[in-house]
Protein backbone atom coordinates (compact mmCIF):
# COMPACT_ATOMS: atom_id res chain seq x y z
CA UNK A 1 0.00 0.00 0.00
CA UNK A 2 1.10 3.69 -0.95
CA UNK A 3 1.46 5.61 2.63
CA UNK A 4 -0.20 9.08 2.78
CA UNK A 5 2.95 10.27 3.81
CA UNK A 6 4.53 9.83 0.40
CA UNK A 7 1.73 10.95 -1.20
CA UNK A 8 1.65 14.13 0.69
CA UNK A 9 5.34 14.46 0.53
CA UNK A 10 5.26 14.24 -3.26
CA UNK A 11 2.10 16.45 -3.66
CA UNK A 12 3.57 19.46 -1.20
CA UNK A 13 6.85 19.90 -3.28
CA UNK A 14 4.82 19.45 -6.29
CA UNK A 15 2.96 22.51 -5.09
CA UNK A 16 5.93 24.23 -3.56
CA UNK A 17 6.14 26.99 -6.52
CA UNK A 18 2.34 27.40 -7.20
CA UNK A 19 -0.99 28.34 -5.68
CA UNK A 20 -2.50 25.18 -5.47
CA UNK A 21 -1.97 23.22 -2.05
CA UNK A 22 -3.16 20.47 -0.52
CA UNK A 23 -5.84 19.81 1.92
CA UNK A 24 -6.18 16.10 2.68
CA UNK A 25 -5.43 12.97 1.58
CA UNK A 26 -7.14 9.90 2.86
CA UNK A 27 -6.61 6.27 1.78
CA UNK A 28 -9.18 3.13 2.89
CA UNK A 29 -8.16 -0.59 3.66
CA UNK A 30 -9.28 -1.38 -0.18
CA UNK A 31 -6.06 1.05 -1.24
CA UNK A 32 -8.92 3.14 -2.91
CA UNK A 33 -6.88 7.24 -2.35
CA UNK A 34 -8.84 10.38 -2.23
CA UNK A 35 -6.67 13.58 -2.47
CA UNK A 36 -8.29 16.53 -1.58
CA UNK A 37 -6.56 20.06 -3.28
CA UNK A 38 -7.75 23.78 -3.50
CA UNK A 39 -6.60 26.97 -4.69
CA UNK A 40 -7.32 30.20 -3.47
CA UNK A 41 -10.20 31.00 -5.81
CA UNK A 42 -11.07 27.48 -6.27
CA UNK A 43 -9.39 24.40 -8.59
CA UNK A 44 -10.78 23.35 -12.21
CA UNK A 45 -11.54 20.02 -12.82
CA UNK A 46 -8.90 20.61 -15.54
CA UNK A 47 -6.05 21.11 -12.65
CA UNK A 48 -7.21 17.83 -11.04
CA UNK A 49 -6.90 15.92 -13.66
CA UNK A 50 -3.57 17.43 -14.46
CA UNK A 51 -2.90 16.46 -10.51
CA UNK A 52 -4.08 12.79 -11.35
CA UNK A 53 -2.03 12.29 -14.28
CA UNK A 54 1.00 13.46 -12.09
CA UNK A 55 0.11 11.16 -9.14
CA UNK A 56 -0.03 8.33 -11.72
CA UNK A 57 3.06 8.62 -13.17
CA UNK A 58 4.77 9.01 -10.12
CA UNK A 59 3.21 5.51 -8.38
CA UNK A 60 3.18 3.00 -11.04
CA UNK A 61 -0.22 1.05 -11.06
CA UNK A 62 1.58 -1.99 -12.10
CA UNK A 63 3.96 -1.95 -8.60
CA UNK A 64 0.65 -1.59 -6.78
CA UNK A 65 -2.93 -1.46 -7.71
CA UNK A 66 -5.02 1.07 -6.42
CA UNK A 67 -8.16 3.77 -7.44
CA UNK A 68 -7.07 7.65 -7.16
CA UNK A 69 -9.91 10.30 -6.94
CA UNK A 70 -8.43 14.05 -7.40
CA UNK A 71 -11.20 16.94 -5.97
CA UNK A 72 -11.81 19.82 -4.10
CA UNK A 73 -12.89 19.63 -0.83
CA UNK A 74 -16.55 19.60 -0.58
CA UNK A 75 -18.62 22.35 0.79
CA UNK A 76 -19.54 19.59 3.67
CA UNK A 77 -16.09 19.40 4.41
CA UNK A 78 -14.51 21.05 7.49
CA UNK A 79 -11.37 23.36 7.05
CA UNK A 80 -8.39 21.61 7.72
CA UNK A 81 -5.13 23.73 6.38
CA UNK A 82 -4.35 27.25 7.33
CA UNK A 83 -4.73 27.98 3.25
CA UNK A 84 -8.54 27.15 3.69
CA UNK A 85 -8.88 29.65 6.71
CA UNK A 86 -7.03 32.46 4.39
CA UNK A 87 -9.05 31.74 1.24
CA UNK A 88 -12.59 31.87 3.88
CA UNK A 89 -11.97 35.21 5.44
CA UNK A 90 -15.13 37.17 5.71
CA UNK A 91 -17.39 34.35 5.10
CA UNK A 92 -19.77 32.52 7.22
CA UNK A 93 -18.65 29.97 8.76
CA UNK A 94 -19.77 27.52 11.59
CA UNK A 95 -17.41 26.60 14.72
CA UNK A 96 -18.27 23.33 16.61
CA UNK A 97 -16.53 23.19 19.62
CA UNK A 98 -15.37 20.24 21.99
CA UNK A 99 -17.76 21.15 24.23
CA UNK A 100 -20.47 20.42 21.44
CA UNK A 101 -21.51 24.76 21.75
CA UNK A 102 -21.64 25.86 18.42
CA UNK A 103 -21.14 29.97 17.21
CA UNK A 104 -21.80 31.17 13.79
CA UNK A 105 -20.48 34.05 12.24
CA UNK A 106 -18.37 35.46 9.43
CA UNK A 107 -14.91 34.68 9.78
CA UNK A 108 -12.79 37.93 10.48
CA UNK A 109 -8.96 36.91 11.01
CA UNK A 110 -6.72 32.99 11.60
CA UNK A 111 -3.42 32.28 13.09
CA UNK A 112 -1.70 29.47 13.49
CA UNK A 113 -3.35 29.43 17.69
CA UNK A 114 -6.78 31.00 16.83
CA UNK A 115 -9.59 32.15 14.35
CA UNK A 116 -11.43 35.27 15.50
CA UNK A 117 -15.65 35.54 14.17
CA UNK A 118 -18.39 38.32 14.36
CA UNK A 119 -21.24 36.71 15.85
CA UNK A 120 -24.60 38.63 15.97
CA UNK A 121 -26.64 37.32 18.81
CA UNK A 122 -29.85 38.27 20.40
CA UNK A 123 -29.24 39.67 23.81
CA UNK A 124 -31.44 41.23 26.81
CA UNK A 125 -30.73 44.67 27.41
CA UNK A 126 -31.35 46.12 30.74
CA UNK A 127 -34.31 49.11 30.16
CA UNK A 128 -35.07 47.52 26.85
CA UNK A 129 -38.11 45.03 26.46
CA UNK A 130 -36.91 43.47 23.61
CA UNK A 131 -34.06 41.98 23.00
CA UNK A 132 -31.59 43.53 20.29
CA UNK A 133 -29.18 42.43 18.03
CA UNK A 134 -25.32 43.05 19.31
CA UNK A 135 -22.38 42.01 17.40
CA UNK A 136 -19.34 40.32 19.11
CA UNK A 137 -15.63 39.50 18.03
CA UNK A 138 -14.73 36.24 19.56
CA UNK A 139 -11.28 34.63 19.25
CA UNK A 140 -11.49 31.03 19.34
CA UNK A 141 -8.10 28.61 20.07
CA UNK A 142 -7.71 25.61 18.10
CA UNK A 143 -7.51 23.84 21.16
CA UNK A 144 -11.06 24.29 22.12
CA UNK A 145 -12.31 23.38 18.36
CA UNK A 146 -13.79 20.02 17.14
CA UNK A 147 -14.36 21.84 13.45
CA UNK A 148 -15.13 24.52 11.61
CA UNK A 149 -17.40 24.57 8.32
CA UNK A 150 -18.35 27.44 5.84
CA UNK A 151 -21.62 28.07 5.67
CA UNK A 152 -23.08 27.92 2.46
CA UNK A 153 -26.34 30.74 1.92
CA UNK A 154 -28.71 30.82 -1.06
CA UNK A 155 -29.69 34.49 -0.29
């Protein structure tokens, strides 16, 4: 079997000079490997084909038989890379944490420790019988996150 490691080895200095960069790459006990790559205003299946063809040639199908699937990430997908936090500033997203609490809002900054996201909640306010809208900047460590998903809107 072809380890991820080697795949993802080959893949990042593939990528080294370029915009395109890898997000996952996950292989099952039936050596069937999905590789998951983005760029930062989306691939074309063109480029993943042309990602294919250069996965293929590098591990021969005759050493070792196996099925290779080349796509984006889908929109289901959570972010994994710091690339896919970049490319998703100012966009909704959705933040799951351990905990199970969940806060959604448009993602505002990333760093390698935290993401920071403008959440607009309801909230009492004292002399007020209703509550009102309030927006609130919360910074988020990794630590304390299970995943984090953009959220897709057909407004």
């Amino acid at each position: 079997m072809i380890s991820k490691k080697k795949i993802e080895d080959f893949l990042n200095d593939e990528f080294a000079d370029g915009d395109v960069f890898l997000v996952d790459v996950v292989i099952n006990a039936a050596n069937s490997i999905r590789v998951y790559v983005d760029k930062p205003l989306g691939i074309s299946i063109n480029e993943c084909y042309d990602i294919s063809r250069k996965i293929t040639g590098e591990f021969s199908r005759d050493e070792e038989d196996y099925s290779l699937d080349v796509s984006s990430p889908g929109l289901d997908m959570p972010l994994r890379v710091a690339e896919q936090y970049v490319k998703n500033i100012d966009k909704d997203v959705e933040v799951l944490l351990n905990d199970g609490k969940k806060h959604k809002g448009i993602l505002k900054s990333y760093n390698s420790l935290a993401i920071e996201i403008e959440e607009k909640k309801k909230i009492a306010v004292e002399g007020k019988k209703n509550k009102q809208w309030q927006t609130q900047l919360l910074t988020i460590n990794f630590d304390d996150i299970k995943t984090v998903k953009v959220v897709i809107s057909f407004n």
